[in-house]
Protein backbone atom coordinates (compact mmCIF):
# COMPACT_ATOMS: atom_id res chain seq x y z
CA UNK A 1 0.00 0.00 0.00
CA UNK A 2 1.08 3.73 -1.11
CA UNK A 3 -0.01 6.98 -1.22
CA UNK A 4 -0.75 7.21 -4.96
CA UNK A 5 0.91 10.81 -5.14
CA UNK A 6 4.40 9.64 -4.27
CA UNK A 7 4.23 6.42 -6.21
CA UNK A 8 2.69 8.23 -9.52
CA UNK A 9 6.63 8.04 -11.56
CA UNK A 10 6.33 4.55 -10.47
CA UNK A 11 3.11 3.86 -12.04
CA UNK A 12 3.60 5.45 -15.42
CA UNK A 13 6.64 4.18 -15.71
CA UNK A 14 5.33 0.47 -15.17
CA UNK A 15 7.65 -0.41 -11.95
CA UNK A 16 4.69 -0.51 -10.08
CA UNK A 17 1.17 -1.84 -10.71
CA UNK A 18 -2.29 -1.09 -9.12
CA UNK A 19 -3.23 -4.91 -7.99
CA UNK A 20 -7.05 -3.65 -7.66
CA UNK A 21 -8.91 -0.27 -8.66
CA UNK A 22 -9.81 0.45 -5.00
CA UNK A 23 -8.12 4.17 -3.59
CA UNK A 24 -9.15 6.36 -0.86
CA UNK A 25 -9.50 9.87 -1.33
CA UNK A 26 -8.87 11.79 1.33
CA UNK A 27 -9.91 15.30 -0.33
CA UNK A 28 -9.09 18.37 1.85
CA UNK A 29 -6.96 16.57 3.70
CA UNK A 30 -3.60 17.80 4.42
CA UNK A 31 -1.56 14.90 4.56
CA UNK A 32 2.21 16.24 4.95
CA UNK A 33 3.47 19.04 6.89
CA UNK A 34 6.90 20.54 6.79
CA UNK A 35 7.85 21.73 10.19
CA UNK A 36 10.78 24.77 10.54
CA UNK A 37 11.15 27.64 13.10
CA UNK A 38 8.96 30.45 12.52
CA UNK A 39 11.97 32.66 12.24
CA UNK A 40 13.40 30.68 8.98
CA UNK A 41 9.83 31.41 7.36
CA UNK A 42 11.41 33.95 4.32
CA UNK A 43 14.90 31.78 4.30
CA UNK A 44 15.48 31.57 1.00
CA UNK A 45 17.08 27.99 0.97
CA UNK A 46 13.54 26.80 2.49
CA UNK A 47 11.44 29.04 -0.10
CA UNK A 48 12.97 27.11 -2.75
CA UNK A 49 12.81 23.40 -0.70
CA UNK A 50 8.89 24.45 -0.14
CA UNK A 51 8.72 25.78 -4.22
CA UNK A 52 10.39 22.41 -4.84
CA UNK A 53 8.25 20.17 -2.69
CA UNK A 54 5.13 22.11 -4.20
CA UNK A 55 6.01 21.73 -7.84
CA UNK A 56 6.60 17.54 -7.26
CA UNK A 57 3.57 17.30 -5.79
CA UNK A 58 1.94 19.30 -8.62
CA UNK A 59 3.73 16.92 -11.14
CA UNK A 60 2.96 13.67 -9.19
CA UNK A 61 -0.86 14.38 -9.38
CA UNK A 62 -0.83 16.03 -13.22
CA UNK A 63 0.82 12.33 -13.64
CA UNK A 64 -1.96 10.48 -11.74
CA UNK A 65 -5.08 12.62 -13.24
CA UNK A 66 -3.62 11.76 -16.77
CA UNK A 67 -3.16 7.82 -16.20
CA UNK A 68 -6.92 8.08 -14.73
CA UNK A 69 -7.84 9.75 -17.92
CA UNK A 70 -5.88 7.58 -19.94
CA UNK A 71 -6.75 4.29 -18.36
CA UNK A 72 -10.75 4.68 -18.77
């Protein structure tokens, strides 16, 4: 078991297969948090981790809308 969004380069690339079409959606949910002193808020090292972090996730789910697409 796997959160889809961090296995979707798995998936399209074949390394990984969905044994059954069952998922849980947990919409709204914020599943990840990252966690730094409120002083390193406008570090720029950590604006471009958090830029970095966004723009995978972003990529991960474009990925997994397209395969759902794709697949039906």
């Amino acid at each position: 078991m796997v959160r889809e969004l961090l296995a979707a380069d798995a998936l399209r690339d074949g390394r990984l297969a969905r044994l059954f079409d069952v998922s849980v959606l947990l919409e709204g949910v914020r599943a990840y948090s990252l966690v730094y002193p409120p002083a390193l808020k406008e570090w720029p090292p950590l604006i471009a981790l958090r830029g970095w972090l966004r723009a995978e996730f972003d990529l991960s789910l474009k990925m997994l809308r397209e395969g759902a697409i794709s697949e039906r």
